[in-house]
N, C-alpha and C. Protein backbone atom coordinates (compact mmCIF):
# COMPACT_ATOMS: atom_id res chain seq x y z
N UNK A 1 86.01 89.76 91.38
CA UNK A 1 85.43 89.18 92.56
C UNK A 1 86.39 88.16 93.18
N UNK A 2 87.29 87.82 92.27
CA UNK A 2 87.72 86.38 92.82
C UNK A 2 88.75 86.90 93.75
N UNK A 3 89.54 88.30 93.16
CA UNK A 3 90.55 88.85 93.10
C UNK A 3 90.60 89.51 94.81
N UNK A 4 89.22 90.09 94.90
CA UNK A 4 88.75 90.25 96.47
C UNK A 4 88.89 89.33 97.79
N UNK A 5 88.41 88.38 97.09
CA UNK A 5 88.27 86.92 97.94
C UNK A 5 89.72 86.55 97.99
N UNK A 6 90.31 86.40 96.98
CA UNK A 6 91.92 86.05 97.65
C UNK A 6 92.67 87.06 98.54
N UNK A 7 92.62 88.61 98.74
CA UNK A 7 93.00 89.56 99.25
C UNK A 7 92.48 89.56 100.82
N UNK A 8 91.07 89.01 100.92
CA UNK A 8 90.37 88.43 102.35
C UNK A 8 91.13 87.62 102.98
N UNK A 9 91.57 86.56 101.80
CA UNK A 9 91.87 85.17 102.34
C UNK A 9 93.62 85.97 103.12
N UNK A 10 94.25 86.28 102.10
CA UNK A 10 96.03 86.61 102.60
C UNK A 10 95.59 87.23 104.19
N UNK A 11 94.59 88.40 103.91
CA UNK A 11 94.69 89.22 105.13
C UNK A 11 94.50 88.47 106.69
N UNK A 12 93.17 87.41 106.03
CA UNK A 12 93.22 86.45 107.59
C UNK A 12 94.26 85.93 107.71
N UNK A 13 94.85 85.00 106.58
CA UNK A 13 96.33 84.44 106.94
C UNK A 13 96.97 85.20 107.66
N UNK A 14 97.24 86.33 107.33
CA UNK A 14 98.20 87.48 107.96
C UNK A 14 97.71 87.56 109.70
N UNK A 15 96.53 87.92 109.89
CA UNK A 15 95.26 88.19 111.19
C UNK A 15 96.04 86.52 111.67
N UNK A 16 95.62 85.82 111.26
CA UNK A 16 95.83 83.84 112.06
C UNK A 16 97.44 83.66 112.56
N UNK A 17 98.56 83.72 111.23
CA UNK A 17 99.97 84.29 112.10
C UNK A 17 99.92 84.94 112.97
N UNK A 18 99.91 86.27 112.96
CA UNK A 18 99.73 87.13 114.40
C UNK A 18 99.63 86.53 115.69
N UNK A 19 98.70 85.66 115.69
CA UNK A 19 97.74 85.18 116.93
C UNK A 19 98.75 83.91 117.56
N UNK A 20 98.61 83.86 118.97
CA UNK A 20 99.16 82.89 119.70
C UNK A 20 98.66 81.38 119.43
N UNK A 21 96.67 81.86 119.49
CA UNK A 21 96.25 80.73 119.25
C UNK A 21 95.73 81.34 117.78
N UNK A 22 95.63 79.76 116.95
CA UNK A 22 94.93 79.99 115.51
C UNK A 22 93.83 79.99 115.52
N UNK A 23 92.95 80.66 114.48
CA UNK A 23 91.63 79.99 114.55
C UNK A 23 90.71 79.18 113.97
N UNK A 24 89.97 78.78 114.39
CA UNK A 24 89.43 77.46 114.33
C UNK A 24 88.55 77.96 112.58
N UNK A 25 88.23 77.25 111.93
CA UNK A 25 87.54 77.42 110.76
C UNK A 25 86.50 77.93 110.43
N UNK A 26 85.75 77.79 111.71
CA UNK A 26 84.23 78.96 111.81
C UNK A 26 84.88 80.42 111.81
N UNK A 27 85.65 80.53 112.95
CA UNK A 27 86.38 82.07 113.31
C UNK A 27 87.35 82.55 111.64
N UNK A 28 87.76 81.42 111.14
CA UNK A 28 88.45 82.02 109.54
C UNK A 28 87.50 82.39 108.89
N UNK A 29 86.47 81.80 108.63
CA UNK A 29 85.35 82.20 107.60
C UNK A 29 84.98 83.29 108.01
N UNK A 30 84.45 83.83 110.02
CA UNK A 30 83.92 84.97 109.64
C UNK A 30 84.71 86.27 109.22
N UNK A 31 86.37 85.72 109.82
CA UNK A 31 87.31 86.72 109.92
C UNK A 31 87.16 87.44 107.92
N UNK A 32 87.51 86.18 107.14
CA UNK A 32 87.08 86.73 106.09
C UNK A 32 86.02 87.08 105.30
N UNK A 33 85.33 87.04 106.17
CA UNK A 33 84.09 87.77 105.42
C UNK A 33 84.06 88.61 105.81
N UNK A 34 84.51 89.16 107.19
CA UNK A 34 84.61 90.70 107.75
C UNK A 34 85.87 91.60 107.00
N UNK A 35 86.62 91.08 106.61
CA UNK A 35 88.44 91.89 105.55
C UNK A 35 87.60 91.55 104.33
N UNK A 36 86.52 90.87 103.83
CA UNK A 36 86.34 91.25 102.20
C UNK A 36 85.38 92.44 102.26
N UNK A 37 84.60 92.14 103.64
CA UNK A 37 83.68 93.73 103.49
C UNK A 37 84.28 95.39 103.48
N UNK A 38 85.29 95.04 104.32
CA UNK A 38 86.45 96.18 104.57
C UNK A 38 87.06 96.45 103.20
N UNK A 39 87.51 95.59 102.39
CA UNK A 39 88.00 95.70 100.96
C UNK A 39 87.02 96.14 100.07
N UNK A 40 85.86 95.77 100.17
CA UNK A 40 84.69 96.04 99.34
C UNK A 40 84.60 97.63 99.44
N UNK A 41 84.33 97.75 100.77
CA UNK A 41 83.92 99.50 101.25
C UNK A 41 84.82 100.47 100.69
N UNK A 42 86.30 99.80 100.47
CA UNK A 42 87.40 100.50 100.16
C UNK A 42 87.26 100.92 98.95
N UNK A 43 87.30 99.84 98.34
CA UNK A 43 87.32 99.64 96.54
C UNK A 43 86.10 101.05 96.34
N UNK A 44 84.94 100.53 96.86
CA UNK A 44 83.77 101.43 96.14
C UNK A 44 83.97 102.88 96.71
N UNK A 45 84.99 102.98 98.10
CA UNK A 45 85.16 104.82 98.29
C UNK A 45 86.36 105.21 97.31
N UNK A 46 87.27 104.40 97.01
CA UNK A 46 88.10 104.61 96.10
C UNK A 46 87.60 105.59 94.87
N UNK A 47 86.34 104.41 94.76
CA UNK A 47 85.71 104.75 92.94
C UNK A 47 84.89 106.04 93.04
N UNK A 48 84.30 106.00 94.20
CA UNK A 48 83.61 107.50 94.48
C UNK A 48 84.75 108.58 94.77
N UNK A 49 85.21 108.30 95.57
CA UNK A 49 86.98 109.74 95.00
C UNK A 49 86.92 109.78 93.67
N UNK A 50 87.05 108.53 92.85
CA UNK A 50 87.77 108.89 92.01
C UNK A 50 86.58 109.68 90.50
N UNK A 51 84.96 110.02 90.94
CA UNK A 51 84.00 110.20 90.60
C UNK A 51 83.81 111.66 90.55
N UNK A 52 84.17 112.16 92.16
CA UNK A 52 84.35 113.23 92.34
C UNK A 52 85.55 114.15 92.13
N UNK A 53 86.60 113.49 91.37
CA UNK A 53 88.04 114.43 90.95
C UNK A 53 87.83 114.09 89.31
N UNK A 54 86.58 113.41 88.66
CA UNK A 54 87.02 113.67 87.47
C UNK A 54 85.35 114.76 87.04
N UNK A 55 84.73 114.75 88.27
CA UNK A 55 83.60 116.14 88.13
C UNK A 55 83.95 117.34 88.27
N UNK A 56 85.35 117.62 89.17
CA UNK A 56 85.74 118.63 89.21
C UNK A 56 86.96 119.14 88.22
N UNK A 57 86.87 118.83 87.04
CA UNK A 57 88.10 118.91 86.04
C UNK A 57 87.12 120.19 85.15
N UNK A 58 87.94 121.07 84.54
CA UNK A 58 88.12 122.17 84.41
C UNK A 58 86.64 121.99 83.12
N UNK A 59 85.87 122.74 82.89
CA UNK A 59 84.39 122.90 82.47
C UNK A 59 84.60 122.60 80.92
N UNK A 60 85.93 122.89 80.42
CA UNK A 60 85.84 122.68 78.50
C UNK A 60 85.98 121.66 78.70
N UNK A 61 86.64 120.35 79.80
CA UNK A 61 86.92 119.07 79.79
C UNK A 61 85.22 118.51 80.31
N UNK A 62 84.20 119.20 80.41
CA UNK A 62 83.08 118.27 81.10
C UNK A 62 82.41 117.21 80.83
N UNK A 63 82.25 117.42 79.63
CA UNK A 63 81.63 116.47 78.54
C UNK A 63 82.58 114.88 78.74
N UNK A 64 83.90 114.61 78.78
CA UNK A 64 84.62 113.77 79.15
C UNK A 64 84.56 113.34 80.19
N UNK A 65 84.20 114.18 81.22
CA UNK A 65 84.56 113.90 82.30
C UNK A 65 83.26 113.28 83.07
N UNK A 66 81.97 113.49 82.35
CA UNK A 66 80.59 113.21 82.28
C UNK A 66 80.91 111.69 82.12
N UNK A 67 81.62 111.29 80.76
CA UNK A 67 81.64 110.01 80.33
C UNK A 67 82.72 108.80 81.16
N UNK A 68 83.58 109.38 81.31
CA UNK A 68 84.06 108.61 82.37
C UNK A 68 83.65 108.62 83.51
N UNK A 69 83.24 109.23 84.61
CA UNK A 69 82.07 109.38 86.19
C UNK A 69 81.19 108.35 85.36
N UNK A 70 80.29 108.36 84.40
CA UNK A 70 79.34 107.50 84.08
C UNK A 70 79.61 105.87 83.67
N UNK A 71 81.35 105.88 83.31
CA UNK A 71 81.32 104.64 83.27
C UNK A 71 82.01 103.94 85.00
N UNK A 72 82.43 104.71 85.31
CA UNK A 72 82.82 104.34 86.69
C UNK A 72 81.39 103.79 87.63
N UNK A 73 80.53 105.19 87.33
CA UNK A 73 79.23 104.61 88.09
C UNK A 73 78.97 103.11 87.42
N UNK A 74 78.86 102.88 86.35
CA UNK A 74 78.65 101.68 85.67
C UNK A 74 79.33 99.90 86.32
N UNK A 75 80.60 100.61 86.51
CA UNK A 75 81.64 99.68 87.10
C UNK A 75 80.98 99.81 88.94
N UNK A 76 80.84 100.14 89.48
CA UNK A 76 80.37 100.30 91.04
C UNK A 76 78.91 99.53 90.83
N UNK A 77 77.88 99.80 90.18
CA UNK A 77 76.88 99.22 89.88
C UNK A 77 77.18 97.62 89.56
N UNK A 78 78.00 97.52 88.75
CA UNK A 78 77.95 95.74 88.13
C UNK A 78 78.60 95.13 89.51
N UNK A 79 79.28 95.90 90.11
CA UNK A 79 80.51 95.34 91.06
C UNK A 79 79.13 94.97 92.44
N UNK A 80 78.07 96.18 92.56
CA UNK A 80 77.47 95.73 93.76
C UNK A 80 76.50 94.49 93.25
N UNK A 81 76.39 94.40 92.40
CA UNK A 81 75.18 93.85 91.69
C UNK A 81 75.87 91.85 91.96
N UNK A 82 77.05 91.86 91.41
CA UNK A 82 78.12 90.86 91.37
C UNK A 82 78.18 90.28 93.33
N UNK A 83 78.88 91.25 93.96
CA UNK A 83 78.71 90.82 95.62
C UNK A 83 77.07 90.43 95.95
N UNK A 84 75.95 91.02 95.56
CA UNK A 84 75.01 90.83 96.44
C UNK A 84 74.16 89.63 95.76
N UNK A 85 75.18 88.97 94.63
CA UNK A 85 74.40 87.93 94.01
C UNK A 85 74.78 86.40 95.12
N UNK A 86 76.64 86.93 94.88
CA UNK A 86 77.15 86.35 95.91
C UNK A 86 76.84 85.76 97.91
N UNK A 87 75.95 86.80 98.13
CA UNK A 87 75.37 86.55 99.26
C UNK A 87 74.14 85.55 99.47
């Protein structure tokens, strides 16, 4: 989580350079809360790719491939569970 929040924070830095004018501290906060949601969405389509390429692995591998998708779901679950405590 923390690891998110600093990746928000660089990206506005990055977004605030850019800009002629900087922005003011209300406009940083929402800027990063809008690049951690974008990171968030990412992370969790990441984990769903990566859900659906280990369902499609060859049928003598299923049983494995059951157990890892299930711990991934596991990891996406604690991860939403973690942000929406945060809110």
């Amino acid at each position: 989580m923390k690891r998110l929040r600093e990746i928000a924070e660089e990206a506005t830095k990055g977004i605030d350079d850019l800009l002629e004018t900087h922005l003011d501290e209300q406009q940083t906060s929402e800027v990063e809360k809008i690049v951690e949601q974008a990171v968030i969405k990412a992370l969790l389509e990441g984990q769903h790719r990566a859900v659906d390429a280990v369902i499609k692995c060859p049928e003598a591998d299923q049983d494995m491939a059951h157990k890892i998708a299930t711990a991934i779901r596991h990891e996406n679950d604690a991860l939403i569970v973690n942000l929406s405590s945060l809110r």
